[in-house]
C-alpha atoms as a PDB file:
ATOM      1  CA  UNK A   1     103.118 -39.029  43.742  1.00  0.00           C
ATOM      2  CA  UNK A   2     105.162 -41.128  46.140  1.00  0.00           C
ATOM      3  CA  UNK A   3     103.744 -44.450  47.393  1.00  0.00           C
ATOM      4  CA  UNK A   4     104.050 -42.793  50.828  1.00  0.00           C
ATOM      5  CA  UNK A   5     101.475 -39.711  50.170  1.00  0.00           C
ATOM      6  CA  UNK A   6      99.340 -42.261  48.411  1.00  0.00           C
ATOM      7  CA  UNK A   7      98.733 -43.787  51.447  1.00  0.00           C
ATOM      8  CA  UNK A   8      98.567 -41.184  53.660  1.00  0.00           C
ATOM      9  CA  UNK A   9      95.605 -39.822  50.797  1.00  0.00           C
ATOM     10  CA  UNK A  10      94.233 -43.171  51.447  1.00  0.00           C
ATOM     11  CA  UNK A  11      93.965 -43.359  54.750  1.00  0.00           C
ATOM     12  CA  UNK A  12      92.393 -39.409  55.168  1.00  0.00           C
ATOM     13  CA  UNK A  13      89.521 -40.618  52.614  1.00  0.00           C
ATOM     14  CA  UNK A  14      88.851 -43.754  54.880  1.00  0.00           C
ATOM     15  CA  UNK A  15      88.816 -41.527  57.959  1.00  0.00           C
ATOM     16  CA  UNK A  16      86.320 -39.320  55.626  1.00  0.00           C
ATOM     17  CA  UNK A  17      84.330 -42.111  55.160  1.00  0.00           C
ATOM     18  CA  UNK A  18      83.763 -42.802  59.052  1.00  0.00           C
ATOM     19  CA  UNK A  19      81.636 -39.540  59.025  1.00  0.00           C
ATOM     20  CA  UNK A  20      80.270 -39.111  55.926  1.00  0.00           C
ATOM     21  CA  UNK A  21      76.722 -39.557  55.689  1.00  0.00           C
ATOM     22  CA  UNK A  22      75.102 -42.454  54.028  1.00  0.00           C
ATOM     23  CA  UNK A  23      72.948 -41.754  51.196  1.00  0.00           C
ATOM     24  CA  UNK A  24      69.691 -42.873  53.307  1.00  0.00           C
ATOM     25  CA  UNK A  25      71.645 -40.601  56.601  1.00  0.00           C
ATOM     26  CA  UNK A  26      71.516 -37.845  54.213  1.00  0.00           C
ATOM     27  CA  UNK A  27      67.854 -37.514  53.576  1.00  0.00           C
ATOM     28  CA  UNK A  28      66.783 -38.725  56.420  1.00  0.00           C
ATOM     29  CA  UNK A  29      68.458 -35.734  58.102  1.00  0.00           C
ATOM     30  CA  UNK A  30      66.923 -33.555  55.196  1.00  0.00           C
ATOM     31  CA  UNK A  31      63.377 -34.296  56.373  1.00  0.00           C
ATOM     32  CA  UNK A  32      61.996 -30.833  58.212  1.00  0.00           C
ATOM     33  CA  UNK A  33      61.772 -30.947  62.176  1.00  0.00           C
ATOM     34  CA  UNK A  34      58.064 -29.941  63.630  1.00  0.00           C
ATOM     35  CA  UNK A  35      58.883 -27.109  66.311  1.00  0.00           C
ATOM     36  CA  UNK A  36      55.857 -25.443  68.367  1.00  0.00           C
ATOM     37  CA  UNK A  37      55.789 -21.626  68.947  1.00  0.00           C
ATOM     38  CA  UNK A  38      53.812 -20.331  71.467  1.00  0.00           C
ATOM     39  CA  UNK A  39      51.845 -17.135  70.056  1.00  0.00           C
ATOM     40  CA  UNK A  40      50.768 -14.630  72.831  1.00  0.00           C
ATOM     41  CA  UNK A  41      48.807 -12.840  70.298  1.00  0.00           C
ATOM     42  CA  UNK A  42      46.341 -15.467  69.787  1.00  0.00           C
ATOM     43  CA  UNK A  43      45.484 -16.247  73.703  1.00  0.00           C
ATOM     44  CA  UNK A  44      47.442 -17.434  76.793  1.00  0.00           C
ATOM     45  CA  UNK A  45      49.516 -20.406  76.181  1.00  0.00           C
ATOM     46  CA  UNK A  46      48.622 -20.598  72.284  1.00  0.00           C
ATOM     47  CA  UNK A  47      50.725 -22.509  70.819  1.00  0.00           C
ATOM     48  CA  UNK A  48      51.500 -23.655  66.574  1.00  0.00           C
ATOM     49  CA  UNK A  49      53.305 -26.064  64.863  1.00  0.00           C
ATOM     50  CA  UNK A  50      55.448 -24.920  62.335  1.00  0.00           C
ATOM     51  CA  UNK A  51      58.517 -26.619  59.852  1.00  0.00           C
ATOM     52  CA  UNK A  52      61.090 -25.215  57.398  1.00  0.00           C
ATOM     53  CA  UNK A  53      60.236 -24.374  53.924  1.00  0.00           C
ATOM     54  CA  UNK A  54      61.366 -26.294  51.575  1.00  0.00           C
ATOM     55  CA  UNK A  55      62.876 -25.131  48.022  1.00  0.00           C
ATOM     56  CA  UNK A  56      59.635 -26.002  46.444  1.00  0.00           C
ATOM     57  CA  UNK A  57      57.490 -23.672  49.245  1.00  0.00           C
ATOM     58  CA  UNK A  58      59.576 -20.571  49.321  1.00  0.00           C
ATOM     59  CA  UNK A  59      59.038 -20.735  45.205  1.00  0.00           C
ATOM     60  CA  UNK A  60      55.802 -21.151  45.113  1.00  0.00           C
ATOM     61  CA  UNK A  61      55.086 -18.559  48.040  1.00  0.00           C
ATOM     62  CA  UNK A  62      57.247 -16.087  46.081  1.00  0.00           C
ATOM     63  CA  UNK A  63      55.315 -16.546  42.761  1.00  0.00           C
ATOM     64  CA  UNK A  64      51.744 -16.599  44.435  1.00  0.00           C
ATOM     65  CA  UNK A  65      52.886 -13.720  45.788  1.00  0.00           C
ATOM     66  CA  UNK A  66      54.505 -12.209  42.630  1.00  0.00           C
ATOM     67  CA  UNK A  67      51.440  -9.780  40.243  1.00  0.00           C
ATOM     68  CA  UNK A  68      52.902  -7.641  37.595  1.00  0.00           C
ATOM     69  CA  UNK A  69      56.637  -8.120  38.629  1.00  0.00           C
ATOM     70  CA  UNK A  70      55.633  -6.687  42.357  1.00  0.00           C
ATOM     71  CA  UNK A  71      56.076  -8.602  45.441  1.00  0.00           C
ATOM     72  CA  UNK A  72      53.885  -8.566  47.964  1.00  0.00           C
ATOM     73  CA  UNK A  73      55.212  -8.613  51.673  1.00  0.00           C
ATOM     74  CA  UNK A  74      51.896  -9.195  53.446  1.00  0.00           C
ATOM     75  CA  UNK A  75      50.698 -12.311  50.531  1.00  0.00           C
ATOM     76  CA  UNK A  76      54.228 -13.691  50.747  1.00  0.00           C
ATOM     77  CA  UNK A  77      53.863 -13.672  54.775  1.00  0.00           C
ATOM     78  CA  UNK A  78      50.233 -15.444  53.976  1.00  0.00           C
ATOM     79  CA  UNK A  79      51.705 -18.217  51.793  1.00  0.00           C
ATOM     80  CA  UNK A  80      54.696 -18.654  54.359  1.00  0.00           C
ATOM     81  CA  UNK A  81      52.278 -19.776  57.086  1.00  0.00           C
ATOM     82  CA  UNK A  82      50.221 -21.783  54.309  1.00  0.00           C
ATOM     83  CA  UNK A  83      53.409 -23.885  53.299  1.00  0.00           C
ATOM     84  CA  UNK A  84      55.030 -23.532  57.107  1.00  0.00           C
ATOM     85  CA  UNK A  85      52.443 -24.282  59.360  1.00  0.00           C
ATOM     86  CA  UNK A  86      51.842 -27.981  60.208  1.00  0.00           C
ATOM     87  CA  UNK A  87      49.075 -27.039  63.080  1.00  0.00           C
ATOM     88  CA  UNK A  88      46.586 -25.505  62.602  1.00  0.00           C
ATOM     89  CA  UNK A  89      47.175 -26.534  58.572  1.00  0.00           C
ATOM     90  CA  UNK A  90      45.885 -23.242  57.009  1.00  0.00           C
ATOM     91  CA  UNK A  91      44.776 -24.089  53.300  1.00  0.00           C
ATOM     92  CA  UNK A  92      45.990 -21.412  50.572  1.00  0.00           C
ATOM     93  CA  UNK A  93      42.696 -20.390  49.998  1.00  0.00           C
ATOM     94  CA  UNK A  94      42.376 -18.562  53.095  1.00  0.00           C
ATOM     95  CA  UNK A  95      45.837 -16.221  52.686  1.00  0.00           C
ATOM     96  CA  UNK A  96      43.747 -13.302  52.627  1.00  0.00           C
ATOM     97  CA  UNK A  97      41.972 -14.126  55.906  1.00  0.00           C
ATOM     98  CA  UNK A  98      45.634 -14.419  57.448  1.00  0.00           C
ATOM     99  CA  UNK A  99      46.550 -11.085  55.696  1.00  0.00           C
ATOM    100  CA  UNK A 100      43.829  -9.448  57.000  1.00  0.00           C
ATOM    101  CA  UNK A 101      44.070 -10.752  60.592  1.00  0.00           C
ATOM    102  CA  UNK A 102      46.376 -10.008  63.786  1.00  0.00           C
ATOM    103  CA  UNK A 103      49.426  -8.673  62.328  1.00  0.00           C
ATOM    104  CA  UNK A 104      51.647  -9.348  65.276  1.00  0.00           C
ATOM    105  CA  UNK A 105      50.947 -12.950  65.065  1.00  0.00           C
ATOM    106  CA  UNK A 106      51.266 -13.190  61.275  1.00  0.00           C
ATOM    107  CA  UNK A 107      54.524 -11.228  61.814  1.00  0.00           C
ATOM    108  CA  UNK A 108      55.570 -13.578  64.509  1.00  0.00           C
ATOM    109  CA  UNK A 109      54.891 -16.642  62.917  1.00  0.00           C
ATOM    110  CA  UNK A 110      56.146 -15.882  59.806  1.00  0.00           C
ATOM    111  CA  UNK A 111      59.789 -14.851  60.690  1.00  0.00           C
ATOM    112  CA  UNK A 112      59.559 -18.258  63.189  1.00  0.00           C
ATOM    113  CA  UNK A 113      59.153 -20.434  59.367  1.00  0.00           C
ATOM    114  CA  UNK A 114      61.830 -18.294  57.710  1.00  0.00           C
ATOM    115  CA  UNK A 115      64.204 -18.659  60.717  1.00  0.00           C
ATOM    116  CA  UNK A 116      64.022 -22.537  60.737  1.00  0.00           C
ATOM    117  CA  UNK A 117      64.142 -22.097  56.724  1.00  0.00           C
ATOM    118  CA  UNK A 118      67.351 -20.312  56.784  1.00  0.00           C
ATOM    119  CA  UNK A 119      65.874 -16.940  56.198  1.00  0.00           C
ATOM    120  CA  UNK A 120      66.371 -14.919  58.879  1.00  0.00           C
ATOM    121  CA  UNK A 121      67.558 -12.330  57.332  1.00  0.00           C
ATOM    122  CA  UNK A 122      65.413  -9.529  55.689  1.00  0.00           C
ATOM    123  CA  UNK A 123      67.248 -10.060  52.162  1.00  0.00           C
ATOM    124  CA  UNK A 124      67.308 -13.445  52.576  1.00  0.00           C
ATOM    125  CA  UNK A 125      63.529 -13.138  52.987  1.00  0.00           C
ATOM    126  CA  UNK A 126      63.340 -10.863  49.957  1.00  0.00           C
ATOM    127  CA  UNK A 127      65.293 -12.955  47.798  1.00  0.00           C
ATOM    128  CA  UNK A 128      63.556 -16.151  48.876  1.00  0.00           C
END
């Protein structure tokens, strides 16, 4: 390699380095973002605050939600909002009580966390 394409190499990875991230830029920018949806199924003006899954939630919704090889929509949808919602927090112990409830708003909510978790996609969803 000529001295001249060395330093035209050079100076591209310098420019690179103007905007790449720092290591504490990078997770910084990794930390989830709080965004309110407003639920008209739960009232006028009803509003929750919801954040990305991370790695570690979508696993753990997809085992919790995993009996026998078989998994179910309507738990994973319960553990999404468990792991998703910031307010109200809803505990995992009550996933049945969300299964059971409004299914609009469980619907609604629950593509709203997959959206912001990249997952807006049915087989993304499904292969979560």
């Amino acid at each position: 390699m000529g001295a001249a394409m060395e330093t035209a190499k050079l100076a591209e990875i310098e420019k690179d380095d103007r905007t790449t991230l720092t290591e504490e830029e990078f997770f910084k920018r990794l930390r989830p973002e709080e965004h309110a949806l407003t639920v008209p199924e739960l009232g006028e003006g009803a509003k929750v605050v919801l954040r990305p899954l991370s790695l570690d939630d979508r696993e753990k919704a997809h085992k919790m939600a995993t009996e026998n090889g078989h998994t179910s929509g309507a738990k994973f949808q319960g553990y999404t909002l468990a792991f998703g919602m910031v307010r109200p927090r809803v505990s995992v112990a009550r996933v049945q009580e969300l299964i059971a409830g409004n299914p609009r708003a469980v619907d609604r909510i629950a593509k709203e966390i997959w959206k912001l978790s990249g997952l807006d996609s049915p087989d993304a969803v499904k292969n979560a």
